[in-house]
PDB file of N, CA and C in Angstrom:
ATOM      1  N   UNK A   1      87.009  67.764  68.924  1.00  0.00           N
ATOM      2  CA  UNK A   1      87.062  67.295  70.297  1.00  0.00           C
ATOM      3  C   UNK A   1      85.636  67.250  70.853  1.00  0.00           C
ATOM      4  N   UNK A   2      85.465  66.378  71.509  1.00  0.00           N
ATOM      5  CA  UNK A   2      83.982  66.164  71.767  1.00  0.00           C
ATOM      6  C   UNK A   2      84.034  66.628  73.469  1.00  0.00           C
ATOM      7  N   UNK A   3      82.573  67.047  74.030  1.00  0.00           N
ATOM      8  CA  UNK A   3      82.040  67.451  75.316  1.00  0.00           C
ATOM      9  C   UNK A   3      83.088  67.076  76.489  1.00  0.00           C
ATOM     10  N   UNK A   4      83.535  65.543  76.524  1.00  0.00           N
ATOM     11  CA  UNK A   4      84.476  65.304  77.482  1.00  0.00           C
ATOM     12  C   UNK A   4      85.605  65.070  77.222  1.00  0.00           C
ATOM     13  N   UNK A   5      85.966  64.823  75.904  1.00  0.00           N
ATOM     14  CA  UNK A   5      87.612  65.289  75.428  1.00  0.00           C
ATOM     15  C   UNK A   5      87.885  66.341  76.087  1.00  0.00           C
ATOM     16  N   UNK A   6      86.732  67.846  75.608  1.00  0.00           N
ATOM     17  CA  UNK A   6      87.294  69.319  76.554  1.00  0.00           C
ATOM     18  C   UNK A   6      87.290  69.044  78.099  1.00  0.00           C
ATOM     19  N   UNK A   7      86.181  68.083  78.488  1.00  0.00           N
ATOM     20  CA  UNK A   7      86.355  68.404  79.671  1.00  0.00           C
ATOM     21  C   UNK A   7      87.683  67.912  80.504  1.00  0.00           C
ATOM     22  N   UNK A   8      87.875  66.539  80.327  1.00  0.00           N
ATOM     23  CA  UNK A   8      89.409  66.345  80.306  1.00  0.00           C
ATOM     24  C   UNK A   8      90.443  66.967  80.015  1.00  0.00           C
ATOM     25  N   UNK A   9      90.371  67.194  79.181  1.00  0.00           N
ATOM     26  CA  UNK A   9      91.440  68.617  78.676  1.00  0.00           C
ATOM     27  C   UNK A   9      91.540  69.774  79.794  1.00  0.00           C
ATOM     28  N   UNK A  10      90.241  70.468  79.815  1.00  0.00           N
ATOM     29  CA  UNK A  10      90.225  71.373  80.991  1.00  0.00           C
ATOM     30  C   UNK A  10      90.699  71.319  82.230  1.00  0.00           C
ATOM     31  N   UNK A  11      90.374  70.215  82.741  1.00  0.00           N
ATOM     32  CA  UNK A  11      90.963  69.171  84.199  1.00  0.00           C
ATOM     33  C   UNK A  11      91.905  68.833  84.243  1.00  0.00           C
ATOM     34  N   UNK A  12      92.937  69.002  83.009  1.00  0.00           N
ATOM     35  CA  UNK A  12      94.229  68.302  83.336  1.00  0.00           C
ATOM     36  C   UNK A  12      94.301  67.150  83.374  1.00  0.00           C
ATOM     37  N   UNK A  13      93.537  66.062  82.793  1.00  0.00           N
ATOM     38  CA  UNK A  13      93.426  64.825  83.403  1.00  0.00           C
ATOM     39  C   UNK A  13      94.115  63.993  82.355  1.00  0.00           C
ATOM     40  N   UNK A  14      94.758  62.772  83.509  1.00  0.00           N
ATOM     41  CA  UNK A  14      95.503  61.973  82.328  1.00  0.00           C
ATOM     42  C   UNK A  14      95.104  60.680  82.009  1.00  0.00           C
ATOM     43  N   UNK A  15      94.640  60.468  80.647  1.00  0.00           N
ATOM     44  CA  UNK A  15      93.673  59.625  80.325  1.00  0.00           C
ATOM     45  C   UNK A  15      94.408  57.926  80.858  1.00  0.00           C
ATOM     46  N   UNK A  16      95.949  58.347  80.501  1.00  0.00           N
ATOM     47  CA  UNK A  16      96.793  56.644  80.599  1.00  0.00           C
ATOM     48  C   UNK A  16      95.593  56.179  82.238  1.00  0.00           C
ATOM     49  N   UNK A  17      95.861  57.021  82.990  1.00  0.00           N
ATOM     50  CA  UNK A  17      95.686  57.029  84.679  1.00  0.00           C
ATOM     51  C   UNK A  17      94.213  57.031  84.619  1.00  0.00           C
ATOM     52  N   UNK A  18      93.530  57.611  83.803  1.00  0.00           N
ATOM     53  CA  UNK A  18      92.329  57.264  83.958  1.00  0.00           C
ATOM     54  C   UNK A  18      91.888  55.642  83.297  1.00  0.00           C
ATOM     55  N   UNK A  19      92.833  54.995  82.414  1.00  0.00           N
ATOM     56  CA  UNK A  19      92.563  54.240  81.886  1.00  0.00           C
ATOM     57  C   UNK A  19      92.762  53.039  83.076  1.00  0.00           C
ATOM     58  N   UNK A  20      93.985  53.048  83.446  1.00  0.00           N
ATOM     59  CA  UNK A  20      94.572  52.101  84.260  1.00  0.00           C
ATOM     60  C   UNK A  20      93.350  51.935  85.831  1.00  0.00           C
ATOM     61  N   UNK A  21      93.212  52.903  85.728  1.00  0.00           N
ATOM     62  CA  UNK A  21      92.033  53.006  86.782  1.00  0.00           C
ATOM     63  C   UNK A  21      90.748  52.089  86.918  1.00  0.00           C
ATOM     64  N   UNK A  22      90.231  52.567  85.784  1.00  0.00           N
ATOM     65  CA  UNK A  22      89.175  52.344  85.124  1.00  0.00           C
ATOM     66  C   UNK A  22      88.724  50.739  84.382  1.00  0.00           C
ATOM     67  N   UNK A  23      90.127  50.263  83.690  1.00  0.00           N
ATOM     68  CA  UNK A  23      90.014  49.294  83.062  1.00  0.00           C
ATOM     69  C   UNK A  23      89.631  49.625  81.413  1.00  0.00           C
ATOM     70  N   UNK A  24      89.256  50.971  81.181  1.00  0.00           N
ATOM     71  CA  UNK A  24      88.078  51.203  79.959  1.00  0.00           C
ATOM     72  C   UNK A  24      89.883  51.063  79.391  1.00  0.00           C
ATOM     73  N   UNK A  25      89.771  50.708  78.228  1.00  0.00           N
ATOM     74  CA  UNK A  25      90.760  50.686  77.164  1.00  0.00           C
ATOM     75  C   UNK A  25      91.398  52.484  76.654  1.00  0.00           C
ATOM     76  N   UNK A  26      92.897  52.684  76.239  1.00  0.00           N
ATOM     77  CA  UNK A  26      93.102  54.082  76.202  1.00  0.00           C
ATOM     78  C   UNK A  26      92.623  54.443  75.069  1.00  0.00           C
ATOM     79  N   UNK A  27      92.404  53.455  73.718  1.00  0.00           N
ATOM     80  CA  UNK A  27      91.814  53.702  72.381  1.00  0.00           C
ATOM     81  C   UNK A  27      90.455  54.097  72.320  1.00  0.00           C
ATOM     82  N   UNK A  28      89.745  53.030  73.621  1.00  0.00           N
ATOM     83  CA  UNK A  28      88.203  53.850  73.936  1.00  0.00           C
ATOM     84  C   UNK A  28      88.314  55.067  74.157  1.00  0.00           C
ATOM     85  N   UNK A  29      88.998  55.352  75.052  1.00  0.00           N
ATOM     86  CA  UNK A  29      88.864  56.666  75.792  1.00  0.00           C
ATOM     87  C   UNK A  29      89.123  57.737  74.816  1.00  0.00           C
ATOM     88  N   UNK A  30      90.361  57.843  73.472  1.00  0.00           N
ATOM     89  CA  UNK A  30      90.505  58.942  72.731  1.00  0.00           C
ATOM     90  C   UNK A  30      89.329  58.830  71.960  1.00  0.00           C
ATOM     91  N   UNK A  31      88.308  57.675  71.702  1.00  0.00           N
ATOM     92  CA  UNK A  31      87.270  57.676  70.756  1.00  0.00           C
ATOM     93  C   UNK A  31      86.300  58.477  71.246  1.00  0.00           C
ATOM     94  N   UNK A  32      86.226  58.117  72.760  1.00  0.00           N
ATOM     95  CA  UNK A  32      85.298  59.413  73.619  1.00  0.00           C
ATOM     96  C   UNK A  32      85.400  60.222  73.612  1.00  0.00           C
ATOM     97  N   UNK A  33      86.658  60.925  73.667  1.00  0.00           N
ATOM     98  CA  UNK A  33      87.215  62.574  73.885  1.00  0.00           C
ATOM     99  C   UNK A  33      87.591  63.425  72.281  1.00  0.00           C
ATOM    100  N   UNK A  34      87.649  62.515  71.082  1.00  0.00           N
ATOM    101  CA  UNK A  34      87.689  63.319  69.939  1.00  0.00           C
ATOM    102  C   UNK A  34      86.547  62.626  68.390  1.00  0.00           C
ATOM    103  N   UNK A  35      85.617  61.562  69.063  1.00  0.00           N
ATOM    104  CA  UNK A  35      84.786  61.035  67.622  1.00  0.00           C
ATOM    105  C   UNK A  35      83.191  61.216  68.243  1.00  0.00           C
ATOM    106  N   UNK A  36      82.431  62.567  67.840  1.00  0.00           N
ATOM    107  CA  UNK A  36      81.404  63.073  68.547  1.00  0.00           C
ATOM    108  C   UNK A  36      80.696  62.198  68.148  1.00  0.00           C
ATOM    109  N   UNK A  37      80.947  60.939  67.385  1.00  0.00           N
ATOM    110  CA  UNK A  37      79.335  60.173  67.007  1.00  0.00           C
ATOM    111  C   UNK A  37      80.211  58.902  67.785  1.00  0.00           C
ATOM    112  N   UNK A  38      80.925  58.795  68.759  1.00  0.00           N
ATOM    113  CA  UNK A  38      80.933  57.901  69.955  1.00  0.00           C
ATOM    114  C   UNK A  38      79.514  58.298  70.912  1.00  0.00           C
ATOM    115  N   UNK A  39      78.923  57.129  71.320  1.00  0.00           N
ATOM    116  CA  UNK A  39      78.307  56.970  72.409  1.00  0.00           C
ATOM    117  C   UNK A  39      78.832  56.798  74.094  1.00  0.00           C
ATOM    118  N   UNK A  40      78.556  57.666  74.842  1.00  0.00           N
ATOM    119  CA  UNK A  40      79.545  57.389  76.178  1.00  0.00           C
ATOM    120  C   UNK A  40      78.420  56.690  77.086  1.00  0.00           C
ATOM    121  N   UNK A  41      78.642  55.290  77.734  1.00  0.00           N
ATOM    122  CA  UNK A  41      78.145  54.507  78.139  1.00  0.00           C
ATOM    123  C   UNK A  41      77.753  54.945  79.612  1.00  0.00           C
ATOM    124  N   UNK A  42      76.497  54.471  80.141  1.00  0.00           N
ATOM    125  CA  UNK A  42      76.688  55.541  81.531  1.00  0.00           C
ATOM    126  C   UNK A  42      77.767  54.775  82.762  1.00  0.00           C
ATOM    127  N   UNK A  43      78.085  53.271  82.554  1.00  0.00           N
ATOM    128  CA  UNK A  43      78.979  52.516  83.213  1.00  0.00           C
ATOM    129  C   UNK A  43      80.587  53.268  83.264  1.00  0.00           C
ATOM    130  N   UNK A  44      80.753  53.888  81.772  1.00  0.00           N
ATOM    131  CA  UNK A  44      81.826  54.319  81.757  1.00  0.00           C
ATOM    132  C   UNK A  44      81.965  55.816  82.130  1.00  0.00           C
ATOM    133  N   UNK A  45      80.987  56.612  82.141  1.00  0.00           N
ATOM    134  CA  UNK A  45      80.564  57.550  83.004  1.00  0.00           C
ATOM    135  C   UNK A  45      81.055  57.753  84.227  1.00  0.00           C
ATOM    136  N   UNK A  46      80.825  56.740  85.326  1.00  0.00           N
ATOM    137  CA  UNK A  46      80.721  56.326  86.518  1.00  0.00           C
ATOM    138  C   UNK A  46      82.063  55.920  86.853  1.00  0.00           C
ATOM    139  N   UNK A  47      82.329  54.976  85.916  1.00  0.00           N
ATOM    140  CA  UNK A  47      83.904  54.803  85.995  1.00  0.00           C
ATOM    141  C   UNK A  47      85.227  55.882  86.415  1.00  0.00           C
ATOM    142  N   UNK A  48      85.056  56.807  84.939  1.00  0.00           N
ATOM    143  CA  UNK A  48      85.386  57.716  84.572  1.00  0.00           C
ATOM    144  C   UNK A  48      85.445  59.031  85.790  1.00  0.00           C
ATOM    145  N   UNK A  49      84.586  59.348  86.356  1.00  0.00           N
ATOM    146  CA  UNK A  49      83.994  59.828  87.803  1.00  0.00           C
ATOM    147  C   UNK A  49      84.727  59.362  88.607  1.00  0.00           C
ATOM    148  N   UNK A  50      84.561  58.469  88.749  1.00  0.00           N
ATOM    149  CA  UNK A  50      85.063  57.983  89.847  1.00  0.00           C
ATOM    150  C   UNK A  50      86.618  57.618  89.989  1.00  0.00           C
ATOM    151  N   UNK A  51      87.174  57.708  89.265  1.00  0.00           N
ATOM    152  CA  UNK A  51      88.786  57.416  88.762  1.00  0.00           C
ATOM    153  C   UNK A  51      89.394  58.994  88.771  1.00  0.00           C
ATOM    154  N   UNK A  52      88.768  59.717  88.875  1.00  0.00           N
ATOM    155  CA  UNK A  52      88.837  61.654  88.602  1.00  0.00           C
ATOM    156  C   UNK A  52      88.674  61.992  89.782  1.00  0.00           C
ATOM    157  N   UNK A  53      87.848  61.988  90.795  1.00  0.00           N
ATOM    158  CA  UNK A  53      87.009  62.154  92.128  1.00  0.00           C
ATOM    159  C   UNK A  53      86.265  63.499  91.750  1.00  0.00           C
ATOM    160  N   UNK A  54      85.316  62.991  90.493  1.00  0.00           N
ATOM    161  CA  UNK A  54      84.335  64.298  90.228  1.00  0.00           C
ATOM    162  C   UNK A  54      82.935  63.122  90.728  1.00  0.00           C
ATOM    163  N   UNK A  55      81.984  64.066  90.744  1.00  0.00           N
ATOM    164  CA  UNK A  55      80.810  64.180  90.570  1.00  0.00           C
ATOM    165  C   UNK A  55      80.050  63.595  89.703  1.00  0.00           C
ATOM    166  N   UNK A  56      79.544  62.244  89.512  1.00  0.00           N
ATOM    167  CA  UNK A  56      79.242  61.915  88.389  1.00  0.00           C
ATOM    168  C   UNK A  56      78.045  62.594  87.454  1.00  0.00           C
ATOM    169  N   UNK A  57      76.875  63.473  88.533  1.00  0.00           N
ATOM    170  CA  UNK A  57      76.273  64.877  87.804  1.00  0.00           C
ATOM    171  C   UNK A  57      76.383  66.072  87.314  1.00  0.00           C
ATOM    172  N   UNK A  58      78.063  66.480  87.892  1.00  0.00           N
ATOM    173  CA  UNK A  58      79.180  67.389  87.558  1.00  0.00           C
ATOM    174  C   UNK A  58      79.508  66.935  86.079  1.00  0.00           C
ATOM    175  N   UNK A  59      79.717  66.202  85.783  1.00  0.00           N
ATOM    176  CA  UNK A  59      80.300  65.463  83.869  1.00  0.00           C
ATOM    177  C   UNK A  59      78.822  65.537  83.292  1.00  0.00           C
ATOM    178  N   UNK A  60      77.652  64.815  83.912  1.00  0.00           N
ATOM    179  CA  UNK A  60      76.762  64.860  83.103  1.00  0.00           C
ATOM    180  C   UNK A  60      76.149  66.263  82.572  1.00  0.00           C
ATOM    181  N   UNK A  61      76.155  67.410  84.053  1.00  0.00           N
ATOM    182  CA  UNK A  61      75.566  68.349  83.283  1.00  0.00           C
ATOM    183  C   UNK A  61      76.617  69.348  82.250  1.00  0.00           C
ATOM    184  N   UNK A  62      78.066  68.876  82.520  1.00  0.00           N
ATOM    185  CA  UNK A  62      79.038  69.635  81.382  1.00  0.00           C
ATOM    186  C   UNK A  62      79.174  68.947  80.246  1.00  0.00           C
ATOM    187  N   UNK A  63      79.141  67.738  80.386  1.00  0.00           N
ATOM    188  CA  UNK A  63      78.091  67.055  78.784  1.00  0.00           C
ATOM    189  C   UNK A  63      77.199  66.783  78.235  1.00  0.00           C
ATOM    190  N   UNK A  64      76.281  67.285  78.657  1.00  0.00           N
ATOM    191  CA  UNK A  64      74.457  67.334  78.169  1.00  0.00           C
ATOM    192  C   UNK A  64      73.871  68.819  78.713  1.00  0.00           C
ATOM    193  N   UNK A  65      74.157  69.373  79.585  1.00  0.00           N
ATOM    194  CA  UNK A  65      73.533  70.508  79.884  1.00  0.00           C
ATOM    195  C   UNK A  65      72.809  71.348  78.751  1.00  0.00           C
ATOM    196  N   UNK A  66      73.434  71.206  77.784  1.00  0.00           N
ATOM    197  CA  UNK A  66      73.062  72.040  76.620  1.00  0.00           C
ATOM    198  C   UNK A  66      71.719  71.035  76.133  1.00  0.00           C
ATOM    199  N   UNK A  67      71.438  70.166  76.544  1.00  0.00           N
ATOM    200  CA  UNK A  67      69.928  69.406  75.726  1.00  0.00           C
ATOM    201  C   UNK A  67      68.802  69.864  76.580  1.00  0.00           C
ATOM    202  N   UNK A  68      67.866  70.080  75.749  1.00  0.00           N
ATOM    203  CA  UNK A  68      66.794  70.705  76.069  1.00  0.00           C
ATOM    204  C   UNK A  68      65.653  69.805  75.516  1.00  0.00           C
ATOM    205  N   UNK A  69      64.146  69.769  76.242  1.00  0.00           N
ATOM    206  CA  UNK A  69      63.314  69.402  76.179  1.00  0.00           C
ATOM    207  C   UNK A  69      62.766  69.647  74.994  1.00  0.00           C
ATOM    208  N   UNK A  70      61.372  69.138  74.457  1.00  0.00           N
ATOM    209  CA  UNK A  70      60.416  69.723  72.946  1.00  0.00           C
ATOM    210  C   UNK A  70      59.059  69.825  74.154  1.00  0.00           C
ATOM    211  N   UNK A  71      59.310  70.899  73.965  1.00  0.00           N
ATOM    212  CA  UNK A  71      57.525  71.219  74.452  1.00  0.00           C
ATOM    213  C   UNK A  71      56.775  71.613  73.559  1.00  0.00           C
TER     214      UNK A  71
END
């Protein structure tokens, strides 16, 4: 399960309803939430956000928070 599969998961959220929302396809959406070498688009990001009524920096930092700089 990938970063926002859990986070969905965690939220209770239902992808059909996020789909229908959204427009993003429901086959996209399980490719997002369980194939970690999917790319998540930042359009669908926003989408996604916004179809939830989160935060669209709320998702980003519970799916990237963990990346860190090279100094």
């Amino acid at each position: 399960m990938t970063h926002l599969g859990k986070y969905l998961t965690d939220k209770s959220i239902n992808k059909a309803e996020v789909s229908r929302k959204t427009g993003i396809r429901k086959s996209r959406l399980s490719q997002l939430s369980t194939k970690e070498k999917t790319n998540l688009k930042a359009e669908e990001l926003y989408l996604i956000s916004k179809a939830i009524g989160a935060d669209p920096n709320e998702i980003l930092e519970k799916l990237y928070g963990h990346l860190e700089l090279n100094v």
